[in-house]
Protein backbone atom coordinates (compact mmCIF):
# COMPACT_ATOMS: atom_id res chain seq x y z
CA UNK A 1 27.08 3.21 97.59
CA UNK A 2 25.85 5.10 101.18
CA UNK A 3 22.21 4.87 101.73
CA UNK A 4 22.61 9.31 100.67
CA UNK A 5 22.43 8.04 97.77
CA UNK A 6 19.62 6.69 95.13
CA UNK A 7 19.45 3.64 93.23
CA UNK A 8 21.71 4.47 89.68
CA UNK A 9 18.97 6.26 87.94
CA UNK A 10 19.92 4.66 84.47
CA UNK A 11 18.38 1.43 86.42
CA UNK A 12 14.89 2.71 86.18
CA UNK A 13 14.98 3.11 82.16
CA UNK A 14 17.77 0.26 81.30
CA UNK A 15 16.22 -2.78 79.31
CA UNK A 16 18.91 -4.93 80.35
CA UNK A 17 18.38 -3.89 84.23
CA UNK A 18 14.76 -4.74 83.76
CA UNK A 19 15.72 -8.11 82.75
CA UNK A 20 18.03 -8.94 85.17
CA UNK A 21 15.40 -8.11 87.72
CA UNK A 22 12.64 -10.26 85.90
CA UNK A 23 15.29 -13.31 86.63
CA UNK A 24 16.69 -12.37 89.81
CA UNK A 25 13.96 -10.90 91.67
CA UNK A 26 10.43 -11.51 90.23
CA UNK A 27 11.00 -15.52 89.51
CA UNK A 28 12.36 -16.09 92.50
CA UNK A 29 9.69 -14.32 94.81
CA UNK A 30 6.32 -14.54 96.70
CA UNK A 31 3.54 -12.82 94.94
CA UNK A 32 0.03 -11.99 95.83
CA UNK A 33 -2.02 -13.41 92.59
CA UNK A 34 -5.77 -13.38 93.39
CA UNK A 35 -8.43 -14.46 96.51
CA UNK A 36 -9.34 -17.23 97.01
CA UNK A 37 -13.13 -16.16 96.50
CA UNK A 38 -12.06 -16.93 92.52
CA UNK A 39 -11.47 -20.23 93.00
CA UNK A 40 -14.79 -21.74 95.03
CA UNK A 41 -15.11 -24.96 93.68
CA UNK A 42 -12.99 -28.29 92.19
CA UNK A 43 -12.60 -26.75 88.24
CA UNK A 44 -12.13 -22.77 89.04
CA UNK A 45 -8.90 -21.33 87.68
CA UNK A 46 -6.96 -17.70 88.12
CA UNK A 47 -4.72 -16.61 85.59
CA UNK A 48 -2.69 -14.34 86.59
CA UNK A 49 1.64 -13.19 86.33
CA UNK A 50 4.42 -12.83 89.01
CA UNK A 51 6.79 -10.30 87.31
CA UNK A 52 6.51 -10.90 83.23
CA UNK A 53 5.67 -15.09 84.56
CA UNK A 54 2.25 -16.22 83.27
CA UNK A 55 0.95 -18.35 85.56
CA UNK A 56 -2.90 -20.60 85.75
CA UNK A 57 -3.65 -21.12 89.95
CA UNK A 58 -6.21 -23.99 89.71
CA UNK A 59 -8.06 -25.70 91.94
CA UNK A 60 -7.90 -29.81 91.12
CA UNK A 61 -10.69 -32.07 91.55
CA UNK A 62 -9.70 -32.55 95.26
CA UNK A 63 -10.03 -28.65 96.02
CA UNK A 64 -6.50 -28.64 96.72
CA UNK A 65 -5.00 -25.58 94.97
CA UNK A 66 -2.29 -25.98 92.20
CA UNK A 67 -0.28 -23.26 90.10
CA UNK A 68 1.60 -24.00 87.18
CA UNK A 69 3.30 -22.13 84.07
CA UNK A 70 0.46 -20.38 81.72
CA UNK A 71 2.53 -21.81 79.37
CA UNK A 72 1.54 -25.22 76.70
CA UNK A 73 4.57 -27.48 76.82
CA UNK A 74 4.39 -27.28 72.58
CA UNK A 75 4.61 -24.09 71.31
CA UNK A 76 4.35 -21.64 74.45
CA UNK A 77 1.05 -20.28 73.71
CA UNK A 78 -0.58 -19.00 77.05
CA UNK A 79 -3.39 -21.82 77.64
CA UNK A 80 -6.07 -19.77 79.52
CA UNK A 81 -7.24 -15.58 80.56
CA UNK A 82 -9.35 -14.45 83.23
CA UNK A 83 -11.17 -16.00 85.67
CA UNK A 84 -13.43 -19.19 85.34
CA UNK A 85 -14.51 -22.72 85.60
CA UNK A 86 -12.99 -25.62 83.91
CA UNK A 87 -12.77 -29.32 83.53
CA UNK A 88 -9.25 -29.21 81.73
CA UNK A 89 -6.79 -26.72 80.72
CA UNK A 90 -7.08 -26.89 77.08
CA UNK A 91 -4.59 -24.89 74.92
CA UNK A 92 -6.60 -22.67 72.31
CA UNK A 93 -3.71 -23.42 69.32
CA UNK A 94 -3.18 -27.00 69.01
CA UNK A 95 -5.75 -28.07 71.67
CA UNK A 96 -2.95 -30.16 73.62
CA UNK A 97 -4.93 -30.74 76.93
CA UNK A 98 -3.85 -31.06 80.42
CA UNK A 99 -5.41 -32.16 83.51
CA UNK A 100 -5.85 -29.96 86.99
CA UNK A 101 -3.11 -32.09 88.23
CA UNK A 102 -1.17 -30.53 85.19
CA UNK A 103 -0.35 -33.75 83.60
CA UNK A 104 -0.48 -33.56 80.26
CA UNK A 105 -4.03 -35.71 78.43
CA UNK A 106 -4.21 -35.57 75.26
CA UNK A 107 -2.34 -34.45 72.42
CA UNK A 108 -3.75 -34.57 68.77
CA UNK A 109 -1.63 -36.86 66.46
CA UNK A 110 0.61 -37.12 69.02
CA UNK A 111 0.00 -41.35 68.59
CA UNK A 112 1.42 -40.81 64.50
CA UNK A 113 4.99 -39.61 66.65
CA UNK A 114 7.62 -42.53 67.69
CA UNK A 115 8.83 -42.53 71.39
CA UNK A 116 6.28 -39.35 72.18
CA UNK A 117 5.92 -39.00 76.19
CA UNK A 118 3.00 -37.53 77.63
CA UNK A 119 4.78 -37.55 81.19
CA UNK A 120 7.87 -35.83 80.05
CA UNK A 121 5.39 -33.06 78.92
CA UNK A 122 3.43 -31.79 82.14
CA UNK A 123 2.72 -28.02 82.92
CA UNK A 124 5.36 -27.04 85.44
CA UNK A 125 4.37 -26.50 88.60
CA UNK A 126 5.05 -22.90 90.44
CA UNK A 127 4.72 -22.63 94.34
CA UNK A 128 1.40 -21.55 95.68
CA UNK A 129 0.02 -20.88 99.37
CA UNK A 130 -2.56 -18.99 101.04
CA UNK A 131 -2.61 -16.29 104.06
CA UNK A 132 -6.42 -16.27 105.16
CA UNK A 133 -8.07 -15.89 101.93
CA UNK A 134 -5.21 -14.27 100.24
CA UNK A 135 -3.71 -16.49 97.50
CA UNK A 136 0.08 -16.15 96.74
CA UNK A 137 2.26 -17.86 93.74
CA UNK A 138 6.41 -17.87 93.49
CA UNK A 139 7.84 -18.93 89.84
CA UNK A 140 10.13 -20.86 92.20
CA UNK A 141 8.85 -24.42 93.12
CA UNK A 142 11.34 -24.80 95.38
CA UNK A 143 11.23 -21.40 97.44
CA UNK A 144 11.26 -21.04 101.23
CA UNK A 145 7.55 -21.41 102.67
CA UNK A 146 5.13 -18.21 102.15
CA UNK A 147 5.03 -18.09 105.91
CA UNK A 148 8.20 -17.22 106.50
CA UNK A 149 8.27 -14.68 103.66
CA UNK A 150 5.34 -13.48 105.43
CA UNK A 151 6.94 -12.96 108.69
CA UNK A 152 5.48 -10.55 110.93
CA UNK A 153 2.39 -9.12 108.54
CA UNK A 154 -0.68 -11.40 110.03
CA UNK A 155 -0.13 -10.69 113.23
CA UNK A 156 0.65 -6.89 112.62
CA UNK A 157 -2.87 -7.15 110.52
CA UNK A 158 -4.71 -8.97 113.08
CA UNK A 159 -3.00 -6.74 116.05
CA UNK A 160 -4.83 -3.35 114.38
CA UNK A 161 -7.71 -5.21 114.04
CA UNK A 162 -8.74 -6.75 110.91
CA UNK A 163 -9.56 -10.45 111.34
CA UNK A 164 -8.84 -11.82 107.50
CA UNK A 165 -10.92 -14.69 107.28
CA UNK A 166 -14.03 -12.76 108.44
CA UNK A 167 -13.35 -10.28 105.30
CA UNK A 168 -15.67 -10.23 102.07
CA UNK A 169 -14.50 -9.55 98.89
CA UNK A 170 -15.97 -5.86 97.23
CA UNK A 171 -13.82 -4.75 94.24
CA UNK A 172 -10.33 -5.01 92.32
CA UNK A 173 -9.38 -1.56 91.32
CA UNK A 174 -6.85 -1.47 88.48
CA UNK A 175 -3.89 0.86 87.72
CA UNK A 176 -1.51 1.73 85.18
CA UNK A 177 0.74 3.92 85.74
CA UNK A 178 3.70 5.78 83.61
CA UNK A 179 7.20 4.69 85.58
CA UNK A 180 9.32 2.26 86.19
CA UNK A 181 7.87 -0.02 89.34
CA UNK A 182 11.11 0.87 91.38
CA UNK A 183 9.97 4.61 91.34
CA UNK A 184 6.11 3.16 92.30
CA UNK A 185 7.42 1.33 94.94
CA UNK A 186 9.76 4.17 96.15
CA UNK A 187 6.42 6.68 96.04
CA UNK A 188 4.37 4.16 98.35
CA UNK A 189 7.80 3.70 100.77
CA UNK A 190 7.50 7.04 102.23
CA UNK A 191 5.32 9.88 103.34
CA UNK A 192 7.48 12.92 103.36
CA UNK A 193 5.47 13.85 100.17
CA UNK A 194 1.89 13.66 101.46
CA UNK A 195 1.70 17.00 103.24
CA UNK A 196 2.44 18.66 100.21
CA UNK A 197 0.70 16.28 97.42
CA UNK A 198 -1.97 14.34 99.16
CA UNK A 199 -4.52 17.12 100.72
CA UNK A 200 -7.29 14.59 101.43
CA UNK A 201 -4.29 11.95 103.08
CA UNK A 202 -3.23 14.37 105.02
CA UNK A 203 -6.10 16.34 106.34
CA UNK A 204 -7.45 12.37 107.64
CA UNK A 205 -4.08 10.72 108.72
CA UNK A 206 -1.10 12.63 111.03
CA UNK A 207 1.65 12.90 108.19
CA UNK A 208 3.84 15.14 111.14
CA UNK A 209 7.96 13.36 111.36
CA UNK A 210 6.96 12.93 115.03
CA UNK A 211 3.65 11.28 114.41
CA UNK A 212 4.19 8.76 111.35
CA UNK A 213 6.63 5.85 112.06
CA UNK A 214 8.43 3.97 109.38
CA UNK A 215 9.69 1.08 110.70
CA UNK A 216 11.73 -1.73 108.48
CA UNK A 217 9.28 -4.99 110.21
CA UNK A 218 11.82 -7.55 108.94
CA UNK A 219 14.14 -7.94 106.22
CA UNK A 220 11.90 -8.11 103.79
CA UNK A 221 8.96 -6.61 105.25
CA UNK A 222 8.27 -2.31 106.20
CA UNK A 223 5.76 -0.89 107.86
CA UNK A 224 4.20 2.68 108.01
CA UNK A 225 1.85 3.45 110.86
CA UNK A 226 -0.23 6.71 110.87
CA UNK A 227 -2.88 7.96 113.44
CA UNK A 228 -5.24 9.75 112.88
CA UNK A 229 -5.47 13.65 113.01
CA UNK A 230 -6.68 15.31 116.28
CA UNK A 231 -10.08 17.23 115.53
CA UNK A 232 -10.22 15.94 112.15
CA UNK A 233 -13.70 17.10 110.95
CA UNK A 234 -13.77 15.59 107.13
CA UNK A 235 -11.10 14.54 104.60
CA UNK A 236 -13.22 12.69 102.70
CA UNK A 237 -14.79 9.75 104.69
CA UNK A 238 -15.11 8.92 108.63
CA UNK A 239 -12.16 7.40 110.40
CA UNK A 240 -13.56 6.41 113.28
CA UNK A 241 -14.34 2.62 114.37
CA UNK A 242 -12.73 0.25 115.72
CA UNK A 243 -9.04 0.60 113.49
CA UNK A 244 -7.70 3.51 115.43
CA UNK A 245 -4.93 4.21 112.77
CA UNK A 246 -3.58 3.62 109.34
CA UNK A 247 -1.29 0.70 108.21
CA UNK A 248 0.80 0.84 105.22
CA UNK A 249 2.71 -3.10 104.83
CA UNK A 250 5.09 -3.56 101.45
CA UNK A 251 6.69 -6.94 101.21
CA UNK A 252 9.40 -7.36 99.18
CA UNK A 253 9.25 -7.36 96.23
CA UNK A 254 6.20 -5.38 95.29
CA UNK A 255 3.00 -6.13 98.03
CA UNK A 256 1.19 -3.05 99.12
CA UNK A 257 -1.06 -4.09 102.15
CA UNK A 258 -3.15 -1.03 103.13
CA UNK A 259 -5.58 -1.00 106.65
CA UNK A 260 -7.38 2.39 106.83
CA UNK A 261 -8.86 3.59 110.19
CA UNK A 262 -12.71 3.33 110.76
CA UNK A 263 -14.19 0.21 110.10
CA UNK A 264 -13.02 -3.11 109.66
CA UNK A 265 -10.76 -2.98 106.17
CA UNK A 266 -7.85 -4.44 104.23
CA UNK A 267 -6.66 -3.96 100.34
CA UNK A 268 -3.57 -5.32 98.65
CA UNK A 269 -2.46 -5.75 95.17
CA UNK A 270 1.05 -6.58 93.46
CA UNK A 271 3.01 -3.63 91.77
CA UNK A 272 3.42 -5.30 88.84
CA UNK A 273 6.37 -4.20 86.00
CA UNK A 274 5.26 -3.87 82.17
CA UNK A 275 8.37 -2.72 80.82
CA UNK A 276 11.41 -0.38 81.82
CA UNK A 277 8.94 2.77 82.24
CA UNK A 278 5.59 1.60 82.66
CA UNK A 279 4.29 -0.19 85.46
CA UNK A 280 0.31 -2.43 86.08
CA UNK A 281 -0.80 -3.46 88.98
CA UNK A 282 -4.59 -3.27 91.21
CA UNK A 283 -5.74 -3.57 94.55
CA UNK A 284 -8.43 -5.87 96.04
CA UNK A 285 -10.62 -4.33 98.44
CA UNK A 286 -11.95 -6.37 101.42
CA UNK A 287 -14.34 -5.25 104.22
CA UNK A 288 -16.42 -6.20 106.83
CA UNK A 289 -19.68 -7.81 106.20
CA UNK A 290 -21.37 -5.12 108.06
CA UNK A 291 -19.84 -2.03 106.84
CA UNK A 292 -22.17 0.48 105.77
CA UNK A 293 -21.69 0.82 101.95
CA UNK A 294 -21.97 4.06 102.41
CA UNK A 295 -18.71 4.75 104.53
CA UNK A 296 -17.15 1.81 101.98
CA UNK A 297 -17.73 4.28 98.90
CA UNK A 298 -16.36 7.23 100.62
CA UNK A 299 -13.17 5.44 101.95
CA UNK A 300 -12.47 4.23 98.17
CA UNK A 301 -12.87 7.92 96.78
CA UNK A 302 -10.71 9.05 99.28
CA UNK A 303 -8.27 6.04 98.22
CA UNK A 304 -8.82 6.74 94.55
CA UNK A 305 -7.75 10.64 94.96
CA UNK A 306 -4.49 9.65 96.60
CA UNK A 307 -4.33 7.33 93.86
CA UNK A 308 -4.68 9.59 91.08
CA UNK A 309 -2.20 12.18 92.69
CA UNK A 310 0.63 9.45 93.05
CA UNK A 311 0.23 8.97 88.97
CA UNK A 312 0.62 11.79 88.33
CA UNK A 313 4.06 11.94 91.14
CA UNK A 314 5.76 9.03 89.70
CA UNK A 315 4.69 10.03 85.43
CA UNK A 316 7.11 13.13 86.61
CA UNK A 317 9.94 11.36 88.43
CA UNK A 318 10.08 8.87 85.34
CA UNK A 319 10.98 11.81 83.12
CA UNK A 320 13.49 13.39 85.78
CA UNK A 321 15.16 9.87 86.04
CA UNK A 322 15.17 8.95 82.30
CA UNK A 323 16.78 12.09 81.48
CA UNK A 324 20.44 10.50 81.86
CA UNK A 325 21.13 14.42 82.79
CA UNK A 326 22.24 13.01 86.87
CA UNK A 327 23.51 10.21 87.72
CA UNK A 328 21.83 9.17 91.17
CA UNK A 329 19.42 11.11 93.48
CA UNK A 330 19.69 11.60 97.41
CA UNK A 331 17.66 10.03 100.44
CA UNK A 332 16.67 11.61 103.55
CA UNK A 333 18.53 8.54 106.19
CA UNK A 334 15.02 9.55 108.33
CA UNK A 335 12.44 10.43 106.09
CA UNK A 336 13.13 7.97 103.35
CA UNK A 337 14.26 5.02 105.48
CA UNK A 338 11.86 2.56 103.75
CA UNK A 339 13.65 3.33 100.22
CA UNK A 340 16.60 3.01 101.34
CA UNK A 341 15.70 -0.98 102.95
CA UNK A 342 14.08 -1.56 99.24
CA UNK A 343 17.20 0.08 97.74
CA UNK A 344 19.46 -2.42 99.24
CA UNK A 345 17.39 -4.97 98.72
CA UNK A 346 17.34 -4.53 95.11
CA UNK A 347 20.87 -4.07 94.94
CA UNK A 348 21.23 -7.90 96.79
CA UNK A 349 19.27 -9.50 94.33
CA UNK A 350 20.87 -7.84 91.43
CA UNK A 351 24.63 -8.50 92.81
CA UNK A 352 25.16 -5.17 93.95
């Protein structure tokens, strides 16, 4: 396969693809989960998924954080949703109970059962760590550190700008869209479509080959950098401030890190698969404490109508692809760069 050439497009519709990469990619894989704004105090617990993984981030009575498996160790029910505060992780079926350290506490008539181990029967623990206030999980205990999945992306963040830890939580926008996440991902890994789809984008940001550079950070890490347009009178929202240009970061496998010129900003949020053709996923917003609410709402309707126009982009490529009328598209080796560093990556983890 030449990087011409697409992904197989029977890989964006094919059950038994989708599982493969639920195995080989998404449970063995950094993923942004939540902020750490969710989880203030000893008792405050996140669920949340990596891939199709359930998984509870806690934090324990020490304030350390924890993750572990959403998963009871009896009958796989999921043992807590949402956001909140508790003293225990109590499963809602049986009511087996289990400790912020995961261990497992009680178990009703478990005492009536010969040789029964509580210690044999602990939540299992999944990999978490934290990039300023930006809480990650890995279904893989035994990954490589988040900061060297990281690589280069806090100091590229900090270098436009954005200072993380000085950031305040606003809002978690969330989206569902109609395609496979490959073709989401794809969509966000390039901007040859904006001057022709995204109006507002483009009118704000300099979408010109000779202006926006795609650049492939580290292996596992591309970045998209786009100044802003000369004379630009309004496209929606004011880009001046102290960010002087866009940032677009996606970390493998499915991170979108977004900085937007003006004032002092930063979303993210996982693309996150819900079957073969459907895809979830949402974005938390973080500004400034002093940013004028005012510029905040225009910047997020400007965000939402690029939003809205990519749904709409990817609904139609997941009918082209599903088709099974052509085999494989084609890649521009310039324009598309970034798809074609996801591409291969995707063909690595799925053994080619």
């Amino acid at each position: 396969m030449t990087l011409a050439e697409s992904l197989p497009w029977s890989w964006y519709s094919d059950p038994e693809v989708y599982r493969r990469e639920q195995e080989r990619i998404f449970r063995r894989t950094w993923q942004y989960a939540c902020h750490t704004g969710l989880l203030p105090d000893p008792g405050s617990f996140v669920a949340c998924r990596a891939g199709d993984v359930p998984v509870v981030v806690v934090r324990d009575e020490a304030g350390t954080l924890r993750a572990f498996l959403n998963v009871c160790r009896h009958r796989g029910s999921l043992l807590v949703e949402g956001e909140g505060r508790r003293r225990s992780l109590q499963c809602p079926y049986h009511a087996w109970t289990y400790g912020l350290d995961g261990g497992l506490r009680a178990a009703p008539r478990s005492e009536r059962e010969p040789g029964f181990s509580a210690d044999e029967l602990s939540l299992v623990p999944v990999g978490v760590g934290t990039w300023g206030p930006f809480v990650f999980v890995n279904p893989d205990s035994d990954s490589t550190p988040l900061a060297e999945a990281l690589g280069e992306l806090p100091e590229l963040v900090a270098r436009a700008g954005v200072d993380v830890d000085a950031l305040e939580f606003r809002l978690r926008a969330p989206f569902a869209l109609e395609a496979n996440w490959k073709v989401a991902c794809e969509n966000f890994l390039e901007c040859y479509h904006c001057a022709v789809a995204h109006p507002g984008f483009s009118a704000v940001l300099d979408v010109a080959p000779d202006a926006y550079v795609l650049e492939e950070t580290s292996d596992l890490l591309s970045t998209q950098y786009a100044p802003v347009r000369a004379g630009v009178a309004s496209g929606g929202y004011d880009p001046s401030g102290p960010i002087v240009s866009g940032q677009f970061h996606f970390l493998w496998p499915n991170l979108k890190v977004n900085v937007a010129p003006g004032q002092p900003n930063l979303s993210l949020g996982p693309v996150l698969p819900a079957g073969p053709g459907r895809t979830e996923g949402f974005l938390d917003y973080f500004f400034a404490p002093d940013v004028d609410e005012g510029w905040i709402g225009e910047l997020l309707a400007w965000d939402d109508q690029v939003g809205a126009e990519d749904a709409v982009l990817v609904a139609r490529v997941q009918q082209g692809v599903s088709s099974d009328v052509l085999r494989e598209g084609r890649l521009l080796a310039e324009s598309e760069r970034l798809i074609g560093h996801f591409d291969r990556l995707v063909l690595e983890a799925l053994g080619g």
